[in-house]
Protein backbone atom coordinates (compact mmCIF):
# COMPACT_ATOMS: atom_id res chain seq x y z
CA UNK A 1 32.43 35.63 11.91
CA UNK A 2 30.66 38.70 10.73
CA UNK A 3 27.24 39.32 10.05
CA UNK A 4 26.45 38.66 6.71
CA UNK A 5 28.59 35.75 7.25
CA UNK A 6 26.64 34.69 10.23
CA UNK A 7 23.11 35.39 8.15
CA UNK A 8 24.53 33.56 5.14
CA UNK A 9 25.12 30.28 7.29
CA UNK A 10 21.97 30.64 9.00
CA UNK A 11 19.99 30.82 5.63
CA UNK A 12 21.95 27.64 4.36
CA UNK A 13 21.00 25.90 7.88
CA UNK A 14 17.23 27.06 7.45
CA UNK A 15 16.99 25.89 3.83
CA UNK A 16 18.60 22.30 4.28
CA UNK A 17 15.87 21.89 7.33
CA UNK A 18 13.38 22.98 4.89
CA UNK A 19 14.36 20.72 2.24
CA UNK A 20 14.49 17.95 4.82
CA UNK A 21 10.49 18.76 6.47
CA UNK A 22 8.71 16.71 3.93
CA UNK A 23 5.12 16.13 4.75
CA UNK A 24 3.90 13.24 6.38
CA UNK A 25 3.04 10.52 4.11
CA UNK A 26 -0.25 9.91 4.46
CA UNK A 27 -1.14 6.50 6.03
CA UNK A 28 -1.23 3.50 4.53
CA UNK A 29 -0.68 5.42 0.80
CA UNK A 30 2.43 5.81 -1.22
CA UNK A 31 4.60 8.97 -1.03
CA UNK A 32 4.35 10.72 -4.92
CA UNK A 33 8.17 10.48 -4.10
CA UNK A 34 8.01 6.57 -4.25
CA UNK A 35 5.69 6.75 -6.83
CA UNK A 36 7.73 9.30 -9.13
CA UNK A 37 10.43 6.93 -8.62
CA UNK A 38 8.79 3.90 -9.69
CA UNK A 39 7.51 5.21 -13.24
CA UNK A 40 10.26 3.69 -14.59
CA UNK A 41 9.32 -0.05 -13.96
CA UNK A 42 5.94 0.00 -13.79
CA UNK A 43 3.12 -0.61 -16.43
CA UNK A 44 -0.17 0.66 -16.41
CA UNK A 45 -3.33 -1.90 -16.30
CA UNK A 46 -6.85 -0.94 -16.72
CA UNK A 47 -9.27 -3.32 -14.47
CA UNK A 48 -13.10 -3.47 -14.92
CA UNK A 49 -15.27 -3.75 -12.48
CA UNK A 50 -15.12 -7.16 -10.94
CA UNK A 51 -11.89 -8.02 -12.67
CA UNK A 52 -9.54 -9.80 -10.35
CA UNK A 53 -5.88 -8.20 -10.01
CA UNK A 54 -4.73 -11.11 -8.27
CA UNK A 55 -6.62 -14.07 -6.43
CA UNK A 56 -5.65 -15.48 -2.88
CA UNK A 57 -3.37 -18.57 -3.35
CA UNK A 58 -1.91 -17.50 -5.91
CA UNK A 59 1.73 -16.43 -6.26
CA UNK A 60 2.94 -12.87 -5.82
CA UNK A 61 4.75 -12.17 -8.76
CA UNK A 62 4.73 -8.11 -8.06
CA UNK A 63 2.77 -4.95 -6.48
CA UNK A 64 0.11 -3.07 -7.98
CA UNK A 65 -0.01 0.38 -6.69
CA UNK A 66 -3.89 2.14 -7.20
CA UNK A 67 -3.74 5.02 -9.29
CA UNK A 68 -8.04 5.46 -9.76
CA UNK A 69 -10.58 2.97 -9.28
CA UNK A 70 -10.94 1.55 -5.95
CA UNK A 71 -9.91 -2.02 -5.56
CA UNK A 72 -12.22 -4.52 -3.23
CA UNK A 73 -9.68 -6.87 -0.73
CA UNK A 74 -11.38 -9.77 0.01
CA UNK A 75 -10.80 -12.09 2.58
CA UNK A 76 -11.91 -16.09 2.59
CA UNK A 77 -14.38 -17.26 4.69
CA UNK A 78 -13.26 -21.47 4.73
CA UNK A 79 -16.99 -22.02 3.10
CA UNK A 80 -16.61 -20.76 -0.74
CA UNK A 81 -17.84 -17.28 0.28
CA UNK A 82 -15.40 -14.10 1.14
CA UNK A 83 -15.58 -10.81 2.89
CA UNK A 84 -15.08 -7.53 2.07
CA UNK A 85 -11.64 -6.60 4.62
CA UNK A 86 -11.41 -3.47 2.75
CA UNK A 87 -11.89 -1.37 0.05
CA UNK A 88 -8.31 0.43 -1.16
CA UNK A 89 -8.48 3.63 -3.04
CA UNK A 90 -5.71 5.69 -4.88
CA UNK A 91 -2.21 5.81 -3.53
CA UNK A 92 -2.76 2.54 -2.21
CA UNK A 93 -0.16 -0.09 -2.62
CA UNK A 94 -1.24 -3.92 -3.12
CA UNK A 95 0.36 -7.22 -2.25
CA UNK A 96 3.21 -5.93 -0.47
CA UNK A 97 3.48 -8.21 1.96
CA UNK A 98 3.88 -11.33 -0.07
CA UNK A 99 6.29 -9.94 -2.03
CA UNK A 100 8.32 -8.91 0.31
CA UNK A 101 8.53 -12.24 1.77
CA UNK A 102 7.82 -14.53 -1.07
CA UNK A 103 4.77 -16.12 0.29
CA UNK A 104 1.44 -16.55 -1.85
CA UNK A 105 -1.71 -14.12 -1.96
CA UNK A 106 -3.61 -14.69 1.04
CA UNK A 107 -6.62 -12.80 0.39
CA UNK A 108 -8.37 -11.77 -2.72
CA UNK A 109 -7.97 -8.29 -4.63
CA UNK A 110 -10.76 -7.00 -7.19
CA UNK A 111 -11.53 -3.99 -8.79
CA UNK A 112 -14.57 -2.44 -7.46
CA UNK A 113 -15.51 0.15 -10.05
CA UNK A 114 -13.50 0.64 -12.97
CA UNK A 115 -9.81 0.98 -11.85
CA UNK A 116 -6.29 2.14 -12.96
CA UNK A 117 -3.40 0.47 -10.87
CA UNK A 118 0.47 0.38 -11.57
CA UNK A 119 2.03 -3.06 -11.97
CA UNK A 120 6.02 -3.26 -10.58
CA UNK A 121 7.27 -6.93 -11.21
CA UNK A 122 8.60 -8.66 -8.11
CA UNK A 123 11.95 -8.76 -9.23
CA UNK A 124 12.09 -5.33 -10.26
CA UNK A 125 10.54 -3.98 -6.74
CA UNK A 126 13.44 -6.06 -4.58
CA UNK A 127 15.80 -4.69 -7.29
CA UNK A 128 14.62 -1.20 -6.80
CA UNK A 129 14.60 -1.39 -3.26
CA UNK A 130 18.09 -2.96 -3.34
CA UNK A 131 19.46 0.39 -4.93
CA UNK A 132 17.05 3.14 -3.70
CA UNK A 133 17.58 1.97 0.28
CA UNK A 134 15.87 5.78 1.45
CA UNK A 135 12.76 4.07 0.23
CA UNK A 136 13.32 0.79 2.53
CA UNK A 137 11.65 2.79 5.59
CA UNK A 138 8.54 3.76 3.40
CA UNK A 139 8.51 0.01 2.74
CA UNK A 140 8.64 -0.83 6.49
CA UNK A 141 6.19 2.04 7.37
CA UNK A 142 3.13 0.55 5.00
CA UNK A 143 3.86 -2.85 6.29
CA UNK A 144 3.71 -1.22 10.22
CA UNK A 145 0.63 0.33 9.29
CA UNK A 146 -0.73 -2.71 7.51
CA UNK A 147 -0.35 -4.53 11.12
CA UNK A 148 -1.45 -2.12 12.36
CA UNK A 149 -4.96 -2.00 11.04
CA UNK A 150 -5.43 -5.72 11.13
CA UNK A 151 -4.73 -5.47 15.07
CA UNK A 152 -7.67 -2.68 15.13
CA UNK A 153 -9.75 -4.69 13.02
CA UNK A 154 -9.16 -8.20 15.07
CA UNK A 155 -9.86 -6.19 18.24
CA UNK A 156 -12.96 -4.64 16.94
CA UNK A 157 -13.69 -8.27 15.77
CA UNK A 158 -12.72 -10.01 18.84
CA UNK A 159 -15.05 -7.09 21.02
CA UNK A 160 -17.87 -8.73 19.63
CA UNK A 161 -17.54 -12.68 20.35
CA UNK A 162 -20.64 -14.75 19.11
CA UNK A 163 -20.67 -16.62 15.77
CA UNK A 164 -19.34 -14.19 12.36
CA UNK A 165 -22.51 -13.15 10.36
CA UNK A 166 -21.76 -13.19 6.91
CA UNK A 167 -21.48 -9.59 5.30
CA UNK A 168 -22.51 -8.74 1.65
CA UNK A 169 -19.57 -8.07 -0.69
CA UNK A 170 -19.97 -4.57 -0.62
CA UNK A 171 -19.81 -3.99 3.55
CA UNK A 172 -16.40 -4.05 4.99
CA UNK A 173 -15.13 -5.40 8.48
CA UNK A 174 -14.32 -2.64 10.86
């Protein structure tokens, strides 16, 4: 092999582990990549604040992905009251969980300020998933990192035995 040969193939191997270094998604958001690929089956929905995008027990007909806004996941209490388990900003994606497995909302989502999310039907999200596997591990990685932070927040809970004061709307657990 002769030089410019062996530069030429060292380019090519360069650029194709170039193309391949994506960032990091960040945790717990949507890559753009998943989200550029969704555009096609989604809808846009405009929630005001204290608008419910869906309501625990209900069923989970499909995600919503946060575009702007901040949405408010609330968690029930067993005595008519709920708590705020977090507040979920842009690039997050909503009700994942239940649809992936077909159960029903178990907690509460509602838009705390004004808020743009992305609607993808159910059937359209298994569908897409079903074609587009590359996007099956980003699927596996937000529900990881879902468990993830509900093991951090049970331990944080669970460090502080003692009966549960009940927080205001607007505080979250940690």
């Amino acid at each position: 092999m002769d030089i410019t040969a062996r530069e030429s193939k060292q380019v090519q191997n360069r650029r194709s582990h170039e193309e391949v270094m994506l960032p990091p998604p960040t945790p717990g958001k949507v890559s753009p990549e998943l989200l550029q690929a969704l555009h096609d089956i989604k809808s846009v929905q405009r929630f005001g604040k204290g608008a419910t995008l869906f309501h625990e027990g209900s069923a989970a007909t499909g995600v919503y992905l946060v575009e702007g806004g901040e949405v408010r996941i609330l968690l029930p209490d067993g005595q008519n009251q709920s708590q705020v388990l977090e507040v979920a900003g842009p690039g997050a994606i909503l009700g994942l969980s239940e649809n992936m497995s077909g159960e029903r909302h178990r907690i509460t989502a509602e838009a705390g300020s004004q808020t743009t999310a992305a609607f993808v039907p159910r059937e359209l999200f298994i569908e897409f998933l079903r074609e587009h596997g590359d996007f099956c591990m980003e699927v596996v990685r937000l529900l990881s990192e879902d468990l993830q932070a509900l093991y951090h927040k049970f331990r944080s809970i669970s460090a502080h035995p003692g009966r549960p004061r009940h927080r205001p709307l607007g505080e979250q657990l940690n």
